[in-house]
N, C-alpha and C. Protein backbone atom coordinates (compact mmCIF):
# COMPACT_ATOMS: atom_id res chain seq x y z
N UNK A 1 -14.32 -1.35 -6.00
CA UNK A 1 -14.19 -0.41 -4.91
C UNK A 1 -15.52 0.28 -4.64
N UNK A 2 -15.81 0.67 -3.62
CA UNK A 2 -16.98 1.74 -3.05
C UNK A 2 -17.28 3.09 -4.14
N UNK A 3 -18.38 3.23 -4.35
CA UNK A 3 -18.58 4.78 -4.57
C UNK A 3 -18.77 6.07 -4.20
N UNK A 4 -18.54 5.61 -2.82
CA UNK A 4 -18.38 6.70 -1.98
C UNK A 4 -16.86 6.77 -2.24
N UNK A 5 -16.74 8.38 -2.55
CA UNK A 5 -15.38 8.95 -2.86
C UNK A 5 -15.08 10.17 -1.58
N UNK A 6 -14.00 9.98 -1.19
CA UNK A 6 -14.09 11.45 -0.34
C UNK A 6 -14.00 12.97 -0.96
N UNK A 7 -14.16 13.68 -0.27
CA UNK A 7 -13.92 15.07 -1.63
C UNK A 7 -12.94 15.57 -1.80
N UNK A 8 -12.69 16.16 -3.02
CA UNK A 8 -11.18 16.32 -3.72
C UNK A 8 -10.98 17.81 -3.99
N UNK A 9 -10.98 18.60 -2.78
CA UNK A 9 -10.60 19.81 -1.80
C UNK A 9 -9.60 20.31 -1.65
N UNK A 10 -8.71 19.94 -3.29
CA UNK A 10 -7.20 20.09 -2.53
C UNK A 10 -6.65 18.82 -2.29
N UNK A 11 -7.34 17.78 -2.60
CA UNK A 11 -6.73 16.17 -2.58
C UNK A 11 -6.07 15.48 -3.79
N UNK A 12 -4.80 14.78 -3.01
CA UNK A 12 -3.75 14.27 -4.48
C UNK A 12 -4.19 12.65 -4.04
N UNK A 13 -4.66 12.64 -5.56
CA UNK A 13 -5.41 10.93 -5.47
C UNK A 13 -4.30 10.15 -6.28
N UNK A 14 -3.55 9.25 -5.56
CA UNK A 14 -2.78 8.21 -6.39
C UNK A 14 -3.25 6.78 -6.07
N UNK A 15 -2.83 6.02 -6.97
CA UNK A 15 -2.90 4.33 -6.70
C UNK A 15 -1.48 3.68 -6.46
N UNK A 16 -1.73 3.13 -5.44
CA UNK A 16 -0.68 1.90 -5.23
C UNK A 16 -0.65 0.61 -5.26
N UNK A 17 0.12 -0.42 -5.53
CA UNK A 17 -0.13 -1.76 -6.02
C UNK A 17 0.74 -2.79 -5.41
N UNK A 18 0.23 -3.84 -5.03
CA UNK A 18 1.48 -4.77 -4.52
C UNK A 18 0.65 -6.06 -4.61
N UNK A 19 1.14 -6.98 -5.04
CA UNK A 19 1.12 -8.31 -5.02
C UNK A 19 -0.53 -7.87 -6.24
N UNK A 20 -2.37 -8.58 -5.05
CA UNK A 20 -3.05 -8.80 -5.96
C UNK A 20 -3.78 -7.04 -4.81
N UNK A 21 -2.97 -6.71 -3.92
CA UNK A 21 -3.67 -5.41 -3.58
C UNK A 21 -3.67 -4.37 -4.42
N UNK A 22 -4.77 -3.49 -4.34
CA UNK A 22 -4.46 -2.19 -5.16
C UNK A 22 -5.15 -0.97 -4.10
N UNK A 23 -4.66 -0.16 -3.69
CA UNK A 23 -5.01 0.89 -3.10
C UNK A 23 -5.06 2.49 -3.57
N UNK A 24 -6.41 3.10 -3.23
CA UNK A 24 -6.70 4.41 -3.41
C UNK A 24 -6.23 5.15 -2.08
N UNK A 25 -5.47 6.27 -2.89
CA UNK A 25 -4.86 7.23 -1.75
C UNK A 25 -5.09 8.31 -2.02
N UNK A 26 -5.84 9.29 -1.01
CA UNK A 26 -6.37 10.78 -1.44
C UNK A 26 -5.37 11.30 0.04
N UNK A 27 -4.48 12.37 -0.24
CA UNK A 27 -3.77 12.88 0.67
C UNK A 27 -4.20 14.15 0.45
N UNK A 28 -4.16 14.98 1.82
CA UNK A 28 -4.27 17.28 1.74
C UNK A 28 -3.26 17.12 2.90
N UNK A 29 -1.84 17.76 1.95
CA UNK A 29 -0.79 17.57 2.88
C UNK A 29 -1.08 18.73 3.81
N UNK A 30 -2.02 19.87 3.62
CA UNK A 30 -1.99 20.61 5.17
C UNK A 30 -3.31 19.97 6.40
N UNK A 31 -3.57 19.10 6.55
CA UNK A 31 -4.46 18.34 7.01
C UNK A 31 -4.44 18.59 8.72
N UNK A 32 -5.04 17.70 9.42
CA UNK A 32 -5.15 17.75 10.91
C UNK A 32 -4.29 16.28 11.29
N UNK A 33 -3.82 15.68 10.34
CA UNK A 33 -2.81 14.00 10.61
C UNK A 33 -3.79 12.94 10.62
N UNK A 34 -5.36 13.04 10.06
CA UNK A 34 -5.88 12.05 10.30
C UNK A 34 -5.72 10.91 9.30
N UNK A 35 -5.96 9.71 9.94
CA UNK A 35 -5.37 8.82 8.86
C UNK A 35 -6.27 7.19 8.99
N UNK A 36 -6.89 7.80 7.86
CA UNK A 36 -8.27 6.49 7.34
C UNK A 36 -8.04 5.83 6.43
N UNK A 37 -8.47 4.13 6.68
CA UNK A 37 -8.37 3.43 6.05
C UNK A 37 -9.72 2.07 5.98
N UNK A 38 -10.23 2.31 4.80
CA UNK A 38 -11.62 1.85 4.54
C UNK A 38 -12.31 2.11 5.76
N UNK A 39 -12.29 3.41 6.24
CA UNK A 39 -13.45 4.06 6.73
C UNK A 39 -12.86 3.39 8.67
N UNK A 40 -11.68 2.92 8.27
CA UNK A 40 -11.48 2.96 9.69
C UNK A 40 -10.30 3.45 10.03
N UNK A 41 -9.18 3.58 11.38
CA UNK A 41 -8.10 3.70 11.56
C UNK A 41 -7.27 2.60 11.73
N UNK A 42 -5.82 2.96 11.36
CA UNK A 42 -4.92 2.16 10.98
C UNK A 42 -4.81 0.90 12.38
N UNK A 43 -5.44 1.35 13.65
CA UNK A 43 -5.14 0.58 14.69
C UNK A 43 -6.26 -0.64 14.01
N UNK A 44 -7.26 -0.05 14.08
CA UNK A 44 -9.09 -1.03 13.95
C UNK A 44 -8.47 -1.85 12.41
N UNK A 45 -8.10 -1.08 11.71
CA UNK A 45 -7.81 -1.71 10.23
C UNK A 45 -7.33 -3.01 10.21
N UNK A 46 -5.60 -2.85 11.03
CA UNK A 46 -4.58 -3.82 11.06
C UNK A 46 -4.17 -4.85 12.33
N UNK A 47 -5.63 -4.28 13.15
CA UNK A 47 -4.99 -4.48 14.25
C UNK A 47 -3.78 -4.90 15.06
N UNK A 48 -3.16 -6.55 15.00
CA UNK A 48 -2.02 -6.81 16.32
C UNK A 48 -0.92 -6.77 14.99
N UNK A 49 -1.31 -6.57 13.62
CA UNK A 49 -0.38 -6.53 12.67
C UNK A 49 0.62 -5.16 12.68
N UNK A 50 1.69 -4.94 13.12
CA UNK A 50 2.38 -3.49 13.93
C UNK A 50 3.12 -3.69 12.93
N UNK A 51 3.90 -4.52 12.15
CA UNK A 51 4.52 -4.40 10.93
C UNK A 51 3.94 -3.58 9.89
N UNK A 52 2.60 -3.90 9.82
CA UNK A 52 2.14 -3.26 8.58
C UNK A 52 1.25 -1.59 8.84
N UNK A 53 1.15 -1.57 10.26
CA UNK A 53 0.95 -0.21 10.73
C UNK A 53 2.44 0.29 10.76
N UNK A 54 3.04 0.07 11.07
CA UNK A 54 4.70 0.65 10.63
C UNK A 54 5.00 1.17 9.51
N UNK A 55 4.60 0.04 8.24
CA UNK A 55 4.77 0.24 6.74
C UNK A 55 4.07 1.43 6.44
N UNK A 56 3.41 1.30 6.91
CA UNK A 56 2.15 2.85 6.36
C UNK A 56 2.61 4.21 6.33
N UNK A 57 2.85 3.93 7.79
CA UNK A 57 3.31 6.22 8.20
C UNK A 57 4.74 5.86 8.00
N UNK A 58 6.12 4.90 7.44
CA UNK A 58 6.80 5.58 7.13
C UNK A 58 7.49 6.64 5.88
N UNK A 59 6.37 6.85 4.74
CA UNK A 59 6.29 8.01 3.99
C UNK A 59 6.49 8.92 4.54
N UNK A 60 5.37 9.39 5.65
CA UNK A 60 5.35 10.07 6.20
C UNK A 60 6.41 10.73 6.79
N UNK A 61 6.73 9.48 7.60
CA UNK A 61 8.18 9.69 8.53
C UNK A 61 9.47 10.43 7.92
N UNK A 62 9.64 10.00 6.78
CA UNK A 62 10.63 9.77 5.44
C UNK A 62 10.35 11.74 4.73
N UNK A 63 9.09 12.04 5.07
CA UNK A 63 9.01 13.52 4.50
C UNK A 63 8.81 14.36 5.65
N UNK A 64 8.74 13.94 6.92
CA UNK A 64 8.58 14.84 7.97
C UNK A 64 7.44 15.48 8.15
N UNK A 65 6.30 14.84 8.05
CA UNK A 65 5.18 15.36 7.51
C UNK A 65 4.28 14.49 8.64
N UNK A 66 3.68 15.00 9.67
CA UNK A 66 2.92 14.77 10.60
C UNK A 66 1.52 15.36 10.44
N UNK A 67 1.50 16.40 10.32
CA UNK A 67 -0.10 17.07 10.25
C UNK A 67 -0.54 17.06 8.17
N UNK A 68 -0.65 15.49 8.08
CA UNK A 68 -1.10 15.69 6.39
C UNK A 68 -2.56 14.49 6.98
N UNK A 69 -3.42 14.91 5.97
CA UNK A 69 -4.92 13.74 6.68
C UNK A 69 -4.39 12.35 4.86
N UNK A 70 -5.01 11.73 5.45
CA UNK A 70 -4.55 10.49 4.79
C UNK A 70 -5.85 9.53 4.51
N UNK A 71 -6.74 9.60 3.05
CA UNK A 71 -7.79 8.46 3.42
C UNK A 71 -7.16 7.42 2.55
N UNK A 72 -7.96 6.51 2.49
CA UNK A 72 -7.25 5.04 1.95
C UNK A 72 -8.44 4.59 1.31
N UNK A 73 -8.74 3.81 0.42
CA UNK A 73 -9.76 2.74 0.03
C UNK A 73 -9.11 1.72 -0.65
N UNK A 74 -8.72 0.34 0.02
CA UNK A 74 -7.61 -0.48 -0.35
C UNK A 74 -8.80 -2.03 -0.79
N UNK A 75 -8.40 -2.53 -1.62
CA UNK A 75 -9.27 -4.26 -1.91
C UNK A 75 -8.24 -4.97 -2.19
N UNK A 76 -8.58 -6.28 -2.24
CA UNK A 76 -7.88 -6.93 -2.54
C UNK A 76 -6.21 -7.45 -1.91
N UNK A 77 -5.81 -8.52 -2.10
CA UNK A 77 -4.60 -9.51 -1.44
C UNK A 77 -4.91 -9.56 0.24
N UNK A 78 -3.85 -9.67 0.74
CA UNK A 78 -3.52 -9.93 2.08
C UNK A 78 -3.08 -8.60 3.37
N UNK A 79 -2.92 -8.52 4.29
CA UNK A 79 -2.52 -7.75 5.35
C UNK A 79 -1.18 -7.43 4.64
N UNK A 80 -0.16 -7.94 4.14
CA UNK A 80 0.96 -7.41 4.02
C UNK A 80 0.95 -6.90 2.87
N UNK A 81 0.50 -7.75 1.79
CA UNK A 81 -0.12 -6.39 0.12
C UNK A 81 -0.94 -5.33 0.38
N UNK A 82 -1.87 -5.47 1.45
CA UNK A 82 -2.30 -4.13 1.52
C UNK A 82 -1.51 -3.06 2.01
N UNK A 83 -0.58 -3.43 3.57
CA UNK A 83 -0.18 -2.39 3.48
C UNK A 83 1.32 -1.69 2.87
N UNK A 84 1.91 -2.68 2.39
CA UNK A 84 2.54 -2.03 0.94
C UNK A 84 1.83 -1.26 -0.39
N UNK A 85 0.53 -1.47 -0.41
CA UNK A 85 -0.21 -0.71 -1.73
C UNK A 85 -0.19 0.14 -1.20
N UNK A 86 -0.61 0.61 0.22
CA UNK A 86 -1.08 1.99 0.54
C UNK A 86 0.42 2.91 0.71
N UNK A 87 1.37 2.10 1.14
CA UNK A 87 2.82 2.96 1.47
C UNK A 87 3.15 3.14 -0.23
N UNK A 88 3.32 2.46 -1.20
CA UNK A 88 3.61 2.87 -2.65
C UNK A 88 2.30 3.50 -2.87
N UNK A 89 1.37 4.44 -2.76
CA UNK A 89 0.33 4.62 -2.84
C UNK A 89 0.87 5.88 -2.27
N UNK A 90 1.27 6.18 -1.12
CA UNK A 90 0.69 7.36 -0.33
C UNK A 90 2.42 8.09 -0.72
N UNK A 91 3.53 7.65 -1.03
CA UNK A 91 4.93 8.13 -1.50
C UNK A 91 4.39 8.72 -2.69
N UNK A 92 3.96 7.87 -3.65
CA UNK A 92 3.48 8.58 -5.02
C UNK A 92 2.68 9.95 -4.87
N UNK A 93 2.16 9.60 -3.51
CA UNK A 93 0.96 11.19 -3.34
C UNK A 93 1.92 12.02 -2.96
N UNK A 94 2.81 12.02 -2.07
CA UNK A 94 3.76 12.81 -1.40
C UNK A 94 4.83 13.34 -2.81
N UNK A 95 4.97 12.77 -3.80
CA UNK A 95 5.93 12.86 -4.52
C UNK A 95 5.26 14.00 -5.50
N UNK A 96 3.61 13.99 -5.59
CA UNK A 96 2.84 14.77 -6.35
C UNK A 96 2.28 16.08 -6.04
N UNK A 97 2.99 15.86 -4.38
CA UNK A 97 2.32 16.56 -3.57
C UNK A 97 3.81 18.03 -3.75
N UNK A 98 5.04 17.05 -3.58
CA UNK A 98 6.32 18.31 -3.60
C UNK A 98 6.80 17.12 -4.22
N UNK A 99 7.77 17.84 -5.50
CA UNK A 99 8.48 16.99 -6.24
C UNK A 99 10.12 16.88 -5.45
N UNK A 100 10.53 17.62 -4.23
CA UNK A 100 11.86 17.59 -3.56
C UNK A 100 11.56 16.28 -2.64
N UNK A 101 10.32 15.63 -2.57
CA UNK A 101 10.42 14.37 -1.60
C UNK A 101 10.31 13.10 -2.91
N UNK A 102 10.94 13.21 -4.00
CA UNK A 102 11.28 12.06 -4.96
C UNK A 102 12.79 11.50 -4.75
N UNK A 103 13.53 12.19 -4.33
CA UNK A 103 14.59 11.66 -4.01
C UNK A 103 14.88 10.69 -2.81
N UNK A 104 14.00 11.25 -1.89
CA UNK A 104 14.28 10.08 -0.04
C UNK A 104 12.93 9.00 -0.65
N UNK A 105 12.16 9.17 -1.22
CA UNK A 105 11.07 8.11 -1.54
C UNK A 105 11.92 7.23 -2.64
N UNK A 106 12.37 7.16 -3.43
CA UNK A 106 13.49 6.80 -4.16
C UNK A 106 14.51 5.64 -3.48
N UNK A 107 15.38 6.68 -2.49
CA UNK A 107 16.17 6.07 -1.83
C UNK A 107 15.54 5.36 -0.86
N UNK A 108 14.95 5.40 -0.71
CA UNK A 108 13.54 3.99 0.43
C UNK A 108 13.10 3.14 0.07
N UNK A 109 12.68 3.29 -1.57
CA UNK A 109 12.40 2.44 -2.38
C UNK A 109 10.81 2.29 -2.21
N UNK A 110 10.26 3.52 -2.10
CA UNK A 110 8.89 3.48 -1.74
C UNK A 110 8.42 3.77 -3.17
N UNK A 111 8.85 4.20 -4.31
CA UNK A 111 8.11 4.02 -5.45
C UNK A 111 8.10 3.31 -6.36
N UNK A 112 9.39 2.17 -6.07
CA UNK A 112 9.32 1.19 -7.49
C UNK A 112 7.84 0.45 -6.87
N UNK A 113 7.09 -0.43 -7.90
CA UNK A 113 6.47 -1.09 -7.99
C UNK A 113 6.83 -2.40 -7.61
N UNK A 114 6.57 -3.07 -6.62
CA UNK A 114 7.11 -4.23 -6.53
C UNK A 114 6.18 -5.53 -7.20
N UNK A 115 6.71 -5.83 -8.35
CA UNK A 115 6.00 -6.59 -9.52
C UNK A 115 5.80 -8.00 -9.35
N UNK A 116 6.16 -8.38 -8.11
CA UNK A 116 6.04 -9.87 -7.75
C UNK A 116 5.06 -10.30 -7.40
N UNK A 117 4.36 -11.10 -8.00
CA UNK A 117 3.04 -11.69 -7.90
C UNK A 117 3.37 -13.32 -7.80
N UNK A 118 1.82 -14.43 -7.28
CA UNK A 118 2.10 -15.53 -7.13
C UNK A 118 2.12 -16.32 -7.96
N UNK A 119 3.14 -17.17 -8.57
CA UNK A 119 3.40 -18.05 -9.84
C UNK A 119 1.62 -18.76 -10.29
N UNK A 120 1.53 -19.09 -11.25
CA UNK A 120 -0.18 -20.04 -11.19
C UNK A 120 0.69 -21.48 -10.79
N UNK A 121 -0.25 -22.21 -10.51
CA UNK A 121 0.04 -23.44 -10.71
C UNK A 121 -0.05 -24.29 -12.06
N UNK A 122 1.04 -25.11 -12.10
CA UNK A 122 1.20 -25.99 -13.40
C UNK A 122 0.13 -27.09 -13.36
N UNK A 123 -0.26 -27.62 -14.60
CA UNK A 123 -0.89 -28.61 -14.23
C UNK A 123 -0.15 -29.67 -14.04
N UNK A 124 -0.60 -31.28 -13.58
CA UNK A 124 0.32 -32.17 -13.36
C UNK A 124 1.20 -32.36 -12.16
N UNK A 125 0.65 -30.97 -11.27
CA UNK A 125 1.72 -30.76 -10.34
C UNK A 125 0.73 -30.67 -9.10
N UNK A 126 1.16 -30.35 -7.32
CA UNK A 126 0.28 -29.88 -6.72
C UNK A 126 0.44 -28.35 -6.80
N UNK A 127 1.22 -27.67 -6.76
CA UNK A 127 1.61 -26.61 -6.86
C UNK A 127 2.25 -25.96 -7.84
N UNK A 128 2.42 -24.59 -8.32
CA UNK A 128 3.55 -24.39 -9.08
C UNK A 128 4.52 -24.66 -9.65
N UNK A 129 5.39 -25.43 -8.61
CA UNK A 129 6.94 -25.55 -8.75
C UNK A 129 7.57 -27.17 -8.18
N UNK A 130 6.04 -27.35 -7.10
CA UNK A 130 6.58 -28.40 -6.08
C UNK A 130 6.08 -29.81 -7.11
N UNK A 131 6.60 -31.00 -7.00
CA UNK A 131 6.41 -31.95 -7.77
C UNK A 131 5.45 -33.46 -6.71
N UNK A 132 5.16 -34.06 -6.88
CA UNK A 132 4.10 -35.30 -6.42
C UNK A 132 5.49 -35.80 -6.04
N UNK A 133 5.64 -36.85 -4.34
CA UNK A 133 6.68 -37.53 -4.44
C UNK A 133 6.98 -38.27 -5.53
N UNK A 134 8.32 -39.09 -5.84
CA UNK A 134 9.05 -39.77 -6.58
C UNK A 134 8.96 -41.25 -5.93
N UNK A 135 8.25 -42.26 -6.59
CA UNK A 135 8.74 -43.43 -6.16
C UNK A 135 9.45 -44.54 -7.10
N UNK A 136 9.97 -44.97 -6.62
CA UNK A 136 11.31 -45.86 -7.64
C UNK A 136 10.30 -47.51 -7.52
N UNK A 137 9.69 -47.63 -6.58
CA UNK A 137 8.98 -49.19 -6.96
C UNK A 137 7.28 -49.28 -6.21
């Protein structure tokens, strides 16, 4: 990750994780609503990806919480691991932030860890799981 850190002013720094993403989340829930991600916004970030700009602010949504600033520093996996690291990422901040929003983050399922990662491949095989056709002659 970068060493540029933003400053911690009153900022709840958690990590979130999904697949091979891992994301830094610094939240100040009395903020102005701004909401950065590796130094850009969620539109420039994700662009035509609206699923995963969706995934993001619904923490947010979920705590009623519009004016909180939000930075991000996310590496690693794909458009859809990232923005699941940052939503288990930014619930955990909200949860650290007031412990009465552990229950709707809970029931959303915004803080289990979702531990599913991609099988390796076997050797002998092309893939993981999938096998070389079968021929009988």
């Amino acid at each position: 990750m970068d060493n540029q850190k933003p400053p911690s002013n009153g900022k709840i720094l958690t990590v979130g994780k999904r697949k091979t993403a891992i994301a830094k989340v610094w939240l100040l829930p009395n903020g102005e609503g701004k909401y950065i991600i590796n130094g850009k916004t969620p539109d420039q970030y994700f662009g035509s990806h609206h699923w995963q700009k969706a995934a993001i602010i619904r923490p947010l949504a979920v705590a009623k919480l519009d004016k909180a600033d939000v930075t991000v520093k996310v590496v690693g996996g794909g458009v859809t691991g990232q923005a699941e690291a940052i939503r288990h990422g930014l619930a955990r901040a909200l949860v650290k932030a007031d412990a009465k929003f552990k229950k709707p983050m809970r029931d959303q399922g915004f803080l289990t860890r979702d531990s599913r990662i991609v099988e390796r491949k076997k050797p002998g095989r092309p893939k993981a799981r999938r096998r070389f056709q079968f021929s009988k002659r």
